[in-house]
C-alpha atoms as a PDB file:
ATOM      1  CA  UNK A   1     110.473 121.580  85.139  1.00  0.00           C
ATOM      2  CA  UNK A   2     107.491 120.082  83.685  1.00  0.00           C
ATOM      3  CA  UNK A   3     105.656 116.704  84.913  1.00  0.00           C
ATOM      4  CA  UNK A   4     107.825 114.584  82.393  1.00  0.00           C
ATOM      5  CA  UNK A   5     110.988 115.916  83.736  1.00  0.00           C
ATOM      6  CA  UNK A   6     109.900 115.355  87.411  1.00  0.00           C
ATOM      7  CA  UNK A   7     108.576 111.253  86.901  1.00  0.00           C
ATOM      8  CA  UNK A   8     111.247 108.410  86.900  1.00  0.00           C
ATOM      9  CA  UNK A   9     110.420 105.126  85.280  1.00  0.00           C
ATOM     10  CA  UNK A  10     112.548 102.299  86.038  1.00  0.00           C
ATOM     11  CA  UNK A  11     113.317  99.085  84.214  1.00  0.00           C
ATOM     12  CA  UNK A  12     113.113  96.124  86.239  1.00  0.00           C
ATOM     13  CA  UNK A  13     114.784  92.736  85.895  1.00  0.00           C
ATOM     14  CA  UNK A  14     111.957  89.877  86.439  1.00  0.00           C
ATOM     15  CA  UNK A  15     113.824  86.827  86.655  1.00  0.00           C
ATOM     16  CA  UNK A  16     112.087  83.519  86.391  1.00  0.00           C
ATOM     17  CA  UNK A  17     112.960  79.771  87.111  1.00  0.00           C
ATOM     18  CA  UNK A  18     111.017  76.385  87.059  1.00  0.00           C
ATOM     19  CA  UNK A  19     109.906  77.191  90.274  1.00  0.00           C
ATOM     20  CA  UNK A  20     108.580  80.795  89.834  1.00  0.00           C
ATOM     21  CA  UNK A  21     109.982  84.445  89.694  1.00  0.00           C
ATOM     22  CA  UNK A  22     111.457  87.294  91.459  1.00  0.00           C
ATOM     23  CA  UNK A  23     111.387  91.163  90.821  1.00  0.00           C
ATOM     24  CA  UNK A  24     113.055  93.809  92.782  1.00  0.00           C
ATOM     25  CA  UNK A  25     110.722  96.670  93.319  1.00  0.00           C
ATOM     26  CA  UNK A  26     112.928  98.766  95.138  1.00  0.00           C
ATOM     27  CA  UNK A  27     117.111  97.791  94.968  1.00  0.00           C
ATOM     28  CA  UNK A  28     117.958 100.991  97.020  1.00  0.00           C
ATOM     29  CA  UNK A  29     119.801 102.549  94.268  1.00  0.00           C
ATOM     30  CA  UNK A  30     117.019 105.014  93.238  1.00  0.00           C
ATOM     31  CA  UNK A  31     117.230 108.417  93.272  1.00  0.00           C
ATOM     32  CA  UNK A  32     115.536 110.476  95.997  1.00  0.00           C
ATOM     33  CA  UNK A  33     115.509 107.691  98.310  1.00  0.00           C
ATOM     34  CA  UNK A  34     116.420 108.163 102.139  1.00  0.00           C
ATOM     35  CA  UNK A  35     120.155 107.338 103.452  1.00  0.00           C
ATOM     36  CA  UNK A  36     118.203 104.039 105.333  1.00  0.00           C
ATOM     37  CA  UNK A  37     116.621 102.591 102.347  1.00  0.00           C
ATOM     38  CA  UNK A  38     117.476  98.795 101.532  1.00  0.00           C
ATOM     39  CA  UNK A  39     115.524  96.952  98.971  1.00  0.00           C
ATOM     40  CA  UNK A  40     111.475  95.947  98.104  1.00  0.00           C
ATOM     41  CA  UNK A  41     111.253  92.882  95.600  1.00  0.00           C
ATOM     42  CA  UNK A  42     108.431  90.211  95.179  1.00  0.00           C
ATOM     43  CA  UNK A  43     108.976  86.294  94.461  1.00  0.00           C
ATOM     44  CA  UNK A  44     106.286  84.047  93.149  1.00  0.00           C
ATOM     45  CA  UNK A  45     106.578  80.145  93.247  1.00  0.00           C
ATOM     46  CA  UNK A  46     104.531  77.452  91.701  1.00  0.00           C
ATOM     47  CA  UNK A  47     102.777  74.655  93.822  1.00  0.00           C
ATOM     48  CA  UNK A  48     105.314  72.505  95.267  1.00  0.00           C
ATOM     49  CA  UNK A  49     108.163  74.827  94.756  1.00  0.00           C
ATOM     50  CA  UNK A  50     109.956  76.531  97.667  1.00  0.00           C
ATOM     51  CA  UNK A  51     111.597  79.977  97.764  1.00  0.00           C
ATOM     52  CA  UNK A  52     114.514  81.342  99.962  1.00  0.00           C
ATOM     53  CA  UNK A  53     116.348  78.471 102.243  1.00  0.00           C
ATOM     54  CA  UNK A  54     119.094  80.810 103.054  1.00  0.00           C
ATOM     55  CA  UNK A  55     120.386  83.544 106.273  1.00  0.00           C
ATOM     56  CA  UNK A  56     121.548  86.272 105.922  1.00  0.00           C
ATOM     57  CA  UNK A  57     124.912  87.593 108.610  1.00  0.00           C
ATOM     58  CA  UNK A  58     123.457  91.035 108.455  1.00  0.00           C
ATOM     59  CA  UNK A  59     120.083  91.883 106.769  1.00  0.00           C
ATOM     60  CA  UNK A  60     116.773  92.067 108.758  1.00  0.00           C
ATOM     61  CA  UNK A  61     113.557  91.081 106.451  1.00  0.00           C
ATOM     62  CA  UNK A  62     110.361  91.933 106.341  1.00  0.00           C
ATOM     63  CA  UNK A  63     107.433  89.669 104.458  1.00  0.00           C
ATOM     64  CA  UNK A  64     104.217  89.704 103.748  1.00  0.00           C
ATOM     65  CA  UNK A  65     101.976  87.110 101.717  1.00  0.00           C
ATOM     66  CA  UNK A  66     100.005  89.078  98.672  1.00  0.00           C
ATOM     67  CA  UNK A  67      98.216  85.670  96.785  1.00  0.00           C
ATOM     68  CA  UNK A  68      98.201  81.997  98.284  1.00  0.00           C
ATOM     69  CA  UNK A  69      99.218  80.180 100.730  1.00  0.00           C
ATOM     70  CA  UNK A  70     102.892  78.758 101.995  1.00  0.00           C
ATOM     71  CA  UNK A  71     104.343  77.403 105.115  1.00  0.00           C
ATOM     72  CA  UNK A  72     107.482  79.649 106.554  1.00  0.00           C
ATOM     73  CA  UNK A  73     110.335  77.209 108.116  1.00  0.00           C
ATOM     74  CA  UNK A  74     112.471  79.239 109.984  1.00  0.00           C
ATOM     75  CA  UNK A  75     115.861  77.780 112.420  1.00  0.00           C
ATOM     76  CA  UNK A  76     117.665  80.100 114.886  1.00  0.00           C
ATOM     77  CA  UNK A  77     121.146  79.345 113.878  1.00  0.00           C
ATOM     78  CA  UNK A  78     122.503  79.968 117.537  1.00  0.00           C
ATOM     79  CA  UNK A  79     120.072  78.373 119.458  1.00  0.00           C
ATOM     80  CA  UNK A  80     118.939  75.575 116.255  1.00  0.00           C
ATOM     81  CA  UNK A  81     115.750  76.311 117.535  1.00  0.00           C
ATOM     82  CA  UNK A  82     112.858  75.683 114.485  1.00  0.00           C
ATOM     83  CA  UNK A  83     109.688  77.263 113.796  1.00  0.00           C
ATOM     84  CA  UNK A  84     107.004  76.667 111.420  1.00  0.00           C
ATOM     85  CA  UNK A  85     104.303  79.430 110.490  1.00  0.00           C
ATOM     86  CA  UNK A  86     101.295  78.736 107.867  1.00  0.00           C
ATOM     87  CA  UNK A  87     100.976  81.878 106.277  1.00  0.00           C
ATOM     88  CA  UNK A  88      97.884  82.663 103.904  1.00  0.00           C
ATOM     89  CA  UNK A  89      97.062  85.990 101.676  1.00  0.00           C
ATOM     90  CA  UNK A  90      93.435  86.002 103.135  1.00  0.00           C
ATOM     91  CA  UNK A  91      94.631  86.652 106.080  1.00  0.00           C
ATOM     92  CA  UNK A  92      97.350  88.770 105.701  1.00  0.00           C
ATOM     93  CA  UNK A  93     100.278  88.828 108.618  1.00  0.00           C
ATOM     94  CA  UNK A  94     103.795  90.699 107.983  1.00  0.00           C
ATOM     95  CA  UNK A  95     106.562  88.643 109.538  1.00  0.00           C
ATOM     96  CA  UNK A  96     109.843  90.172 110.761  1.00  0.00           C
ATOM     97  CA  UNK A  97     113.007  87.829 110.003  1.00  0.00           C
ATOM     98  CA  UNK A  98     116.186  89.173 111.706  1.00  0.00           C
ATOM     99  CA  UNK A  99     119.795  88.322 110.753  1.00  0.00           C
ATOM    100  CA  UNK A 100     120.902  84.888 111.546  1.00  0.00           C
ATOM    101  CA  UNK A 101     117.387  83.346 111.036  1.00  0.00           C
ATOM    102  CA  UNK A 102     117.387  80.614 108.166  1.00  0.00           C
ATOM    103  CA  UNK A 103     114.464  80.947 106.382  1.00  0.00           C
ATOM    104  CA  UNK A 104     112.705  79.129 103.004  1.00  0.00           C
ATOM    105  CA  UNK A 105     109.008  79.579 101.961  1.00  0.00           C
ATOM    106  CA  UNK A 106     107.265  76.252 100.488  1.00  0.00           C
ATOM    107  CA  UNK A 107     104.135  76.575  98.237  1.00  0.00           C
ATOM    108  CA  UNK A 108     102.056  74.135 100.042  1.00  0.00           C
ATOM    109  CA  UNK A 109      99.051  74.821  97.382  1.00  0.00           C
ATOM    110  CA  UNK A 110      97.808  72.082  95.092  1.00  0.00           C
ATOM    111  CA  UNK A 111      96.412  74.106  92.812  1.00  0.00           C
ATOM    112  CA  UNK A 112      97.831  77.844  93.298  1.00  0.00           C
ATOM    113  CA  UNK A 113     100.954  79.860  92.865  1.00  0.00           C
ATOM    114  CA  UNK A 114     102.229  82.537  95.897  1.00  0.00           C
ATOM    115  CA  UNK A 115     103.529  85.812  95.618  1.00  0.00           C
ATOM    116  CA  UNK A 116     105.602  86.947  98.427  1.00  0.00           C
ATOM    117  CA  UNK A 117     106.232  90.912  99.160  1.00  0.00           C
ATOM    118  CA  UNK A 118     109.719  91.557 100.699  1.00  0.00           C
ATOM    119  CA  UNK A 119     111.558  94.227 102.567  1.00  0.00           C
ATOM    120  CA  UNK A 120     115.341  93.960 102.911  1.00  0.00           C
ATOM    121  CA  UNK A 121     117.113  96.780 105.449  1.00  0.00           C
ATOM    122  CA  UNK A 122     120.498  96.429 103.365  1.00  0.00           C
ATOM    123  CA  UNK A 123     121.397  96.132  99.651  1.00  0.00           C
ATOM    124  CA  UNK A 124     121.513  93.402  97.781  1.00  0.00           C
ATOM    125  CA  UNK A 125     125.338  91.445  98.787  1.00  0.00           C
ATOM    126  CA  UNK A 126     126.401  87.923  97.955  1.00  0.00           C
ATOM    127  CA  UNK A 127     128.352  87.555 100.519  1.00  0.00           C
ATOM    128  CA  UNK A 128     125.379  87.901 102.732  1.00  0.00           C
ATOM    129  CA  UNK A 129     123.507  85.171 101.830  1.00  0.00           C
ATOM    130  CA  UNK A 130     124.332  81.861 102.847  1.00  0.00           C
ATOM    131  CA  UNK A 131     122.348  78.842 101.407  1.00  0.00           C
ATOM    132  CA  UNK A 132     120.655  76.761 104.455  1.00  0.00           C
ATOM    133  CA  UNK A 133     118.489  73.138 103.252  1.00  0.00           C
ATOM    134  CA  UNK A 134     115.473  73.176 105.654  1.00  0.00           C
ATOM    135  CA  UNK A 135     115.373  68.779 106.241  1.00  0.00           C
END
């Protein structure tokens, strides 16, 4: 099998709204992937704009800031505790989100968009993700 034969290219859906963009890097449908792979994507918004403001029942994230700055609300839906964490690409922090953790990401730039790196443990499901409004 030559080198041709061996590489995979995949087409990717970038989606993009007033507010930004998404892009699934990995959806966990690949081939060659481990049994415990779930899904890499990145999402962009504009100043102003916010990204997320759901929960998920059953998938753990993972995210990490690449370019700008946001602030991360998060609520415990059990104990309604809330959390607020200013997150900036200069100083780059990974933040672990289990299930049943609301979260939403708000561009809190002027003048700059963000572009947010994102690990999901499961595959992308509907019916695991429940819109939350962060007031």
């Amino acid at each position: 099998m030559d080198l041709s034969e061996k590489i995979i290219s995949y087409k990717r859906n970038k989606i993009e709204d007033t507010r930004g963009w998404f892009l699934k890097v990995i959806t966990g449908k690949e081939t060659n992937l481990p049994n415990s792979t779930g899904e890499v994507y990145l999402t962009m918004a504009i100043p102003g704009e916010m990204k997320g403001g759901h929960y998920h029942p059953l998938a753990n994230e993972w995210f990490t800031l690449i370019t700008g700055e946001c602030l991360l609300k998060l609520e415990d839906l059990d104990s309604k505790e809330r959390k607020e964490i200013y997150l900036n690409a200069n100083d780059p922090v990974t933040i672990y989100v289990p299930s049943g953790i609301a979260h939403a990401f708000f561009n809190v730039s002027t003048n700059s968009d963000f572009i947010l790196l994102a690990y999901s443990d499961q595959l992308f499901d509907p019916v695991d993700t429940i819109p939350f409004t962060f007031v």
